[in-house]
PDB file of N, CA and C in Angstrom:
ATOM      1  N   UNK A   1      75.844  80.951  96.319  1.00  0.00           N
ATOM      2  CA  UNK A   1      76.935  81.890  96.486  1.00  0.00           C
ATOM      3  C   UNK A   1      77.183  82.668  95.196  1.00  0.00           C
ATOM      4  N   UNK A   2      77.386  82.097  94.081  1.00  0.00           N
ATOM      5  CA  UNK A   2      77.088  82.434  92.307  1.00  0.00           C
ATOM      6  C   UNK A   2      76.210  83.476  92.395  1.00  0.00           C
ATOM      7  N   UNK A   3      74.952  83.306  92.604  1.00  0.00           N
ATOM      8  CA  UNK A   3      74.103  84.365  92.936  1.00  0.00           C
ATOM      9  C   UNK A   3      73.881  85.571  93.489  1.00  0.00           C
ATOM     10  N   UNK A   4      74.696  85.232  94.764  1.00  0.00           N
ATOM     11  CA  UNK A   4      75.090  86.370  95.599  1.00  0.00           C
ATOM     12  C   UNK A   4      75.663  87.539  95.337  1.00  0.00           C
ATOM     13  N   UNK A   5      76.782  86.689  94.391  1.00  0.00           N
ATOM     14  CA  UNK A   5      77.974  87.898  93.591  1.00  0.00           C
ATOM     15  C   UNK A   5      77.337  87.804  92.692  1.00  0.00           C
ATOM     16  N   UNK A   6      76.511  87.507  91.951  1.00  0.00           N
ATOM     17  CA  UNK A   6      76.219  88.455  90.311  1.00  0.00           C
ATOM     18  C   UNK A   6      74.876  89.175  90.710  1.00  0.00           C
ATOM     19  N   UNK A   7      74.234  89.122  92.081  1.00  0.00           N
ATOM     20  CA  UNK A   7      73.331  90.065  92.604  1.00  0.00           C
ATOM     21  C   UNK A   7      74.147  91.412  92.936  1.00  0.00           C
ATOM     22  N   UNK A   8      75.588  91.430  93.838  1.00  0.00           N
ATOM     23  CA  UNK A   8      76.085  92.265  94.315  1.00  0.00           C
ATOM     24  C   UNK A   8      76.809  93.613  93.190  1.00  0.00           C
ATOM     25  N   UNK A   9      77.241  92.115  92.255  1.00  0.00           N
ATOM     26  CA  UNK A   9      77.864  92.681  90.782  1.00  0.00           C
ATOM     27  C   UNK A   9      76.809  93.759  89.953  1.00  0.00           C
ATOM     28  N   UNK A  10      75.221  93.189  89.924  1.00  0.00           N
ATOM     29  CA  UNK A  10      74.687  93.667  89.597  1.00  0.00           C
ATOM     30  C   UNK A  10      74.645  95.603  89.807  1.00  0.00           C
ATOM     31  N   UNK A  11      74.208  95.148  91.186  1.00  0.00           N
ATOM     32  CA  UNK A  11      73.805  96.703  92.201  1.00  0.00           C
ATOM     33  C   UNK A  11      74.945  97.588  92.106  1.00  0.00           C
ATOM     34  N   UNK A  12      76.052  97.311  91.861  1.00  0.00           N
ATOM     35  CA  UNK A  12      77.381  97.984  91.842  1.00  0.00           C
ATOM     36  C   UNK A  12      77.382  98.562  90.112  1.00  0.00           C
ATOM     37  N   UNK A  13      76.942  97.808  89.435  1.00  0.00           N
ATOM     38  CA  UNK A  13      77.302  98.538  88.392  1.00  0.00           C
ATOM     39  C   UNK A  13      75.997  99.834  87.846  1.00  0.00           C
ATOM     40  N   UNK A  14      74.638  99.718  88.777  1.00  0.00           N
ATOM     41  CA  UNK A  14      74.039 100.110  88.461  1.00  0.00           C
ATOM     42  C   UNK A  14      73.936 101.466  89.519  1.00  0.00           C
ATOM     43  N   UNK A  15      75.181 101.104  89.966  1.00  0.00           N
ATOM     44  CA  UNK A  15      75.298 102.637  90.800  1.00  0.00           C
ATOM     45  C   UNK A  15      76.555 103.733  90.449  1.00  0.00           C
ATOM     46  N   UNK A  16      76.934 103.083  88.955  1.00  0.00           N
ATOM     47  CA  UNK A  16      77.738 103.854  88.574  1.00  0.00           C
ATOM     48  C   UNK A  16      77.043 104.594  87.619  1.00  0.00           C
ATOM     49  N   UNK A  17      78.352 106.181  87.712  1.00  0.00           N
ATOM     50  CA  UNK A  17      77.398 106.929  86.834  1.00  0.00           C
ATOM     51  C   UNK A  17      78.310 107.258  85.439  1.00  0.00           C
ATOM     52  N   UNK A  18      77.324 106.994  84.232  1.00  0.00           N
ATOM     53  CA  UNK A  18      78.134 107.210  82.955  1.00  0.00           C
ATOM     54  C   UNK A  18      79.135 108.257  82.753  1.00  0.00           C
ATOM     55  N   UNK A  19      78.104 109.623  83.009  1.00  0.00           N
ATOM     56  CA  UNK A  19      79.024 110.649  82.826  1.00  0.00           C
ATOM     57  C   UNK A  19      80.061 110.521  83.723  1.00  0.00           C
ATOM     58  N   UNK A  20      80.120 110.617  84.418  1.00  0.00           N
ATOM     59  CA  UNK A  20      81.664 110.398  85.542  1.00  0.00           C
ATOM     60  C   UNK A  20      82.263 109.468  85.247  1.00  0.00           C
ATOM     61  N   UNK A  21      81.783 108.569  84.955  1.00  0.00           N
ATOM     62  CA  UNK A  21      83.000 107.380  83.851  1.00  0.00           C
ATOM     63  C   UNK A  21      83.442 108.190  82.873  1.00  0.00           C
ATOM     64  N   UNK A  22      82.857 108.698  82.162  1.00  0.00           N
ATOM     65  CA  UNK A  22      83.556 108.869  80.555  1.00  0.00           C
ATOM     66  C   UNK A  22      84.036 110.297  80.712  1.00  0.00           C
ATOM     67  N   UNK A  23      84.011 111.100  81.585  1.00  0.00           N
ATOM     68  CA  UNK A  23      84.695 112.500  81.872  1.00  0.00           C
ATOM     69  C   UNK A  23      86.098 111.682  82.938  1.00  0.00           C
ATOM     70  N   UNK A  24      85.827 111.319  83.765  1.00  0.00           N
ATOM     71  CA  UNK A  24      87.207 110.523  84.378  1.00  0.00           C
ATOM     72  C   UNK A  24      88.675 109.961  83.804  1.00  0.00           C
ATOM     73  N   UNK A  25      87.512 108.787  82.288  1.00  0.00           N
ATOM     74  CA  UNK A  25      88.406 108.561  81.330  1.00  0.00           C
ATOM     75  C   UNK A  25      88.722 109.046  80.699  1.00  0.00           C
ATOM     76  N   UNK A  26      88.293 110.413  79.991  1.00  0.00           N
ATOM     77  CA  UNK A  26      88.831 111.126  78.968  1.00  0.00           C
ATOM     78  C   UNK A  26      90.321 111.557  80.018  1.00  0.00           C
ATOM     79  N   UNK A  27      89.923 112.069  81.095  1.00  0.00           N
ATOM     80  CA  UNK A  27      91.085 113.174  82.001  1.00  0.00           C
ATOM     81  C   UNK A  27      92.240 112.077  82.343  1.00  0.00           C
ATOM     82  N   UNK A  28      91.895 110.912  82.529  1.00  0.00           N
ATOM     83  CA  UNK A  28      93.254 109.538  82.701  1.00  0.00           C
ATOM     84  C   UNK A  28      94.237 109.379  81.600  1.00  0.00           C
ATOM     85  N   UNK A  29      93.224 109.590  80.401  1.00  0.00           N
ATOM     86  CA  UNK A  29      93.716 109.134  79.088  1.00  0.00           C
ATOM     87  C   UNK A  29      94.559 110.653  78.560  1.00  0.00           C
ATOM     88  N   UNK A  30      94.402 111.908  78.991  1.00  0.00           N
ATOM     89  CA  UNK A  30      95.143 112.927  78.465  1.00  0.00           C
ATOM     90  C   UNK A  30      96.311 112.993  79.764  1.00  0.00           C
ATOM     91  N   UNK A  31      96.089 112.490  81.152  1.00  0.00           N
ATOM     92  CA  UNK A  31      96.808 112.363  81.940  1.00  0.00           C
ATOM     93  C   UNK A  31      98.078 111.526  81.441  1.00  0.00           C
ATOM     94  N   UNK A  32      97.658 110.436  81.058  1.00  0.00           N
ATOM     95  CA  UNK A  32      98.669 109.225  80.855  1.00  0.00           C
ATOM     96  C   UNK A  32      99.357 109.955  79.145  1.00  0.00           C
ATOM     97  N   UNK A  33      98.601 110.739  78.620  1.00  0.00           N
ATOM     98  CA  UNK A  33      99.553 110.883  76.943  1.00  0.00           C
ATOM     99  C   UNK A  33     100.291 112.217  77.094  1.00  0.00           C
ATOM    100  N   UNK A  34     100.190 112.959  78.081  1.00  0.00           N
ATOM    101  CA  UNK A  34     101.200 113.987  78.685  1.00  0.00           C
ATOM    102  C   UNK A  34     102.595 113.250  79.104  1.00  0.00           C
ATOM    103  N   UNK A  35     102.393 112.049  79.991  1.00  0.00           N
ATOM    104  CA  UNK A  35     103.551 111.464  80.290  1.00  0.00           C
ATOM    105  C   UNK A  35     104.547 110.193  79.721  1.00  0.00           C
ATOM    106  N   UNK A  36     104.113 110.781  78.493  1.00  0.00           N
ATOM    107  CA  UNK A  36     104.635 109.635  77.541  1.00  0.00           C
ATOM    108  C   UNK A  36     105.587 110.379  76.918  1.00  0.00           C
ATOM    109  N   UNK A  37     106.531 109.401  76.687  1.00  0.00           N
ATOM    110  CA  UNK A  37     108.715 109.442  76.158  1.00  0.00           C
ATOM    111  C   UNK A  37     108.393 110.352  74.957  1.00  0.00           C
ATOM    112  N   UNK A  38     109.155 111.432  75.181  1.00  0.00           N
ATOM    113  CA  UNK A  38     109.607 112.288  73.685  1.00  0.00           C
ATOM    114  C   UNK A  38     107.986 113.620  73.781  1.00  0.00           C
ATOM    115  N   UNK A  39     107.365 113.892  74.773  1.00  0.00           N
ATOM    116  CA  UNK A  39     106.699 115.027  74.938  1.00  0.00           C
ATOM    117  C   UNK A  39     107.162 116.041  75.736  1.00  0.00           C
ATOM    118  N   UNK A  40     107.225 117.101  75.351  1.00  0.00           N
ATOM    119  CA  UNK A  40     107.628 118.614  76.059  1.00  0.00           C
ATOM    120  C   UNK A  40     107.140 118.304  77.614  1.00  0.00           C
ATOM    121  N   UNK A  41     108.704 118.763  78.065  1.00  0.00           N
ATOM    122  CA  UNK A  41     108.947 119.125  79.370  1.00  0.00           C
ATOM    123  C   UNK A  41     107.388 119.517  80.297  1.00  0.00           C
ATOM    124  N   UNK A  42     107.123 120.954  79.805  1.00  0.00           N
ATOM    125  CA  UNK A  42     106.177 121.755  80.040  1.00  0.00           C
ATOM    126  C   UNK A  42     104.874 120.954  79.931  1.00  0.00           C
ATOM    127  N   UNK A  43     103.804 120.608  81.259  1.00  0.00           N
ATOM    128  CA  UNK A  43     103.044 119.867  81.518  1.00  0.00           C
ATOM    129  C   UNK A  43     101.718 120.815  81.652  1.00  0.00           C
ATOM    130  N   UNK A  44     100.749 120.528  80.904  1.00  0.00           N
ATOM    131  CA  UNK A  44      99.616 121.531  81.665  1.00  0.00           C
ATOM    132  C   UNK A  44      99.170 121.131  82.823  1.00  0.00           C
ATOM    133  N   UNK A  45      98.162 121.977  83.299  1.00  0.00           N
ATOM    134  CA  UNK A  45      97.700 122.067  84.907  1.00  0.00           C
ATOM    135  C   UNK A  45      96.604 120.945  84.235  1.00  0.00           C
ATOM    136  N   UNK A  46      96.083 119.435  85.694  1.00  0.00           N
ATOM    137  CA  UNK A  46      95.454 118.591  85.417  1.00  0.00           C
ATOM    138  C   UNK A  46      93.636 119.523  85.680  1.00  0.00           C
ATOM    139  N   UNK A  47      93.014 118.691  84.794  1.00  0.00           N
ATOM    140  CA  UNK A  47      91.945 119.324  84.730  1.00  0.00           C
ATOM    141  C   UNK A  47      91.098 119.107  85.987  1.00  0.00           C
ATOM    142  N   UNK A  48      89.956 119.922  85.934  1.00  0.00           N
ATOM    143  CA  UNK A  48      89.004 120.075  87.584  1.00  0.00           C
ATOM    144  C   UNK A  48      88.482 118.271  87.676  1.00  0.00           C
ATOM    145  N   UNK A  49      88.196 117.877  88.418  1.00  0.00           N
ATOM    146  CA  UNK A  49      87.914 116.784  89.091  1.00  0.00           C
ATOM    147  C   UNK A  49      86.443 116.752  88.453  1.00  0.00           C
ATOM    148  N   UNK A  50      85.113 115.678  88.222  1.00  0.00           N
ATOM    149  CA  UNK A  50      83.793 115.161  87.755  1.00  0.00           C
ATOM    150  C   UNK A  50      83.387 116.271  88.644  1.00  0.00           C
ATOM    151  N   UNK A  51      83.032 116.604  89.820  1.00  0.00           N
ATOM    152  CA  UNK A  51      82.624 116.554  90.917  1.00  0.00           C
ATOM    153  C   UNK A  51      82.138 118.720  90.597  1.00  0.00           C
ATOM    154  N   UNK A  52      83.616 119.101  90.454  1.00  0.00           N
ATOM    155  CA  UNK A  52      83.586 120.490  90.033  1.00  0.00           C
ATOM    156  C   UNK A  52      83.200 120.686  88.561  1.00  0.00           C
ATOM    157  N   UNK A  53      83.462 120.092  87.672  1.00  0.00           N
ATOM    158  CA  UNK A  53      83.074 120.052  86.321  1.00  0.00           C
ATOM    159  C   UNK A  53      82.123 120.196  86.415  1.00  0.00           C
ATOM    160  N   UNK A  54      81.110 119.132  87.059  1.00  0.00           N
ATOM    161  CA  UNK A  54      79.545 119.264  87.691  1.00  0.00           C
ATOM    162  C   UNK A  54      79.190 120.734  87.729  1.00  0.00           C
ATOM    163  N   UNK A  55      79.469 120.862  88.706  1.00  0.00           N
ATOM    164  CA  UNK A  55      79.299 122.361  89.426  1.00  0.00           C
ATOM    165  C   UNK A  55      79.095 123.480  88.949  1.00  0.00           C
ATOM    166  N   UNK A  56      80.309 123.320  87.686  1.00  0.00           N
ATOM    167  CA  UNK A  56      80.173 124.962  86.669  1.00  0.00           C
ATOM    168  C   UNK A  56      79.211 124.484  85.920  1.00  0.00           C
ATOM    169  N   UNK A  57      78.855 122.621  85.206  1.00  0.00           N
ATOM    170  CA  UNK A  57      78.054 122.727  84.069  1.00  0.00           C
ATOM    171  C   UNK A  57      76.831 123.532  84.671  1.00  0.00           C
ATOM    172  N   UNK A  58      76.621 123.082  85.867  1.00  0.00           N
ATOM    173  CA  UNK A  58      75.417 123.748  86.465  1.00  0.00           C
ATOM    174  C   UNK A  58      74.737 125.404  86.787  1.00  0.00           C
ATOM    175  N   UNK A  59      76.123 125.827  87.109  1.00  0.00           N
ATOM    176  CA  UNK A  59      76.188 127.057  87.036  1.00  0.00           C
ATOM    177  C   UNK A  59      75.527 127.769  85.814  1.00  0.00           C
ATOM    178  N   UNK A  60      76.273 127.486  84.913  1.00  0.00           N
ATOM    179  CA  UNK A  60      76.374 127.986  83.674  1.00  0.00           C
ATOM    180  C   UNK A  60      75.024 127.423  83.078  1.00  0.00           C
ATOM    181  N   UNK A  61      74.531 126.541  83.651  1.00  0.00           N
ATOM    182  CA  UNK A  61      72.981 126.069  82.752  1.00  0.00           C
ATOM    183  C   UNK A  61      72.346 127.394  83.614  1.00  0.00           C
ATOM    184  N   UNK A  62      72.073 127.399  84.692  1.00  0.00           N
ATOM    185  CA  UNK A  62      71.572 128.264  85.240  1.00  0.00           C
ATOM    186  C   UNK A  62      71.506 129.781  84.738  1.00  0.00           C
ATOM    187  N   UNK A  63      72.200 130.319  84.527  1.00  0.00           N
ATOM    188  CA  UNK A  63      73.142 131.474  84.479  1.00  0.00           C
ATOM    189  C   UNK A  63      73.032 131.941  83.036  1.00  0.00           C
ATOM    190  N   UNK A  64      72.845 130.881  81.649  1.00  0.00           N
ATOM    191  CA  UNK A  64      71.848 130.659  80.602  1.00  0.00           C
ATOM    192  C   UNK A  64      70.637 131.665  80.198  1.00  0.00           C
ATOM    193  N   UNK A  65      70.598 132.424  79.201  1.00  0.00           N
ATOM    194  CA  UNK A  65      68.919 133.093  78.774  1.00  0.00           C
ATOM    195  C   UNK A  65      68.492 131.519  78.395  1.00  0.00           C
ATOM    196  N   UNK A  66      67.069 131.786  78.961  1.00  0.00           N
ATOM    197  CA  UNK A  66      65.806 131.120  78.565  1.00  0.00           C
ATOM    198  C   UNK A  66      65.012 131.430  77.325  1.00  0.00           C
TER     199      UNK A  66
END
């Protein structure tokens, strides 16, 4: 059974993807220090989601002189 779950544990972590971890966490971590005691009222707009971030990096590689 031990096995089972550190097989399952395994496959799960190897289906995560770095960049979308560490672009996620950066956007949690400016999320969460916006809403912390004694910061201005005035909130910026939350940033685009991994998913669209994607999208323009791509664009814009494209879109690039060679």
């Amino acid at each position: 059974m031990l096995r089972l779950a550190l097989l399952t544990l395994a496959l799960l972590a190897g289906c995560a993807s770095p960049d979308r971890n560490f672009y996620e966490g950066i956007r949690q971590e400016n999320a969460r220090r916006q809403h912390e005691p004694g910061r201005d009222i005035s909130r910026d707009a939350p940033p685009p989601g991994y998913d669209a971030y994607e999208k323009e990096r791509q664009r814009l590689k494209e879109e690039s002189p060679k």
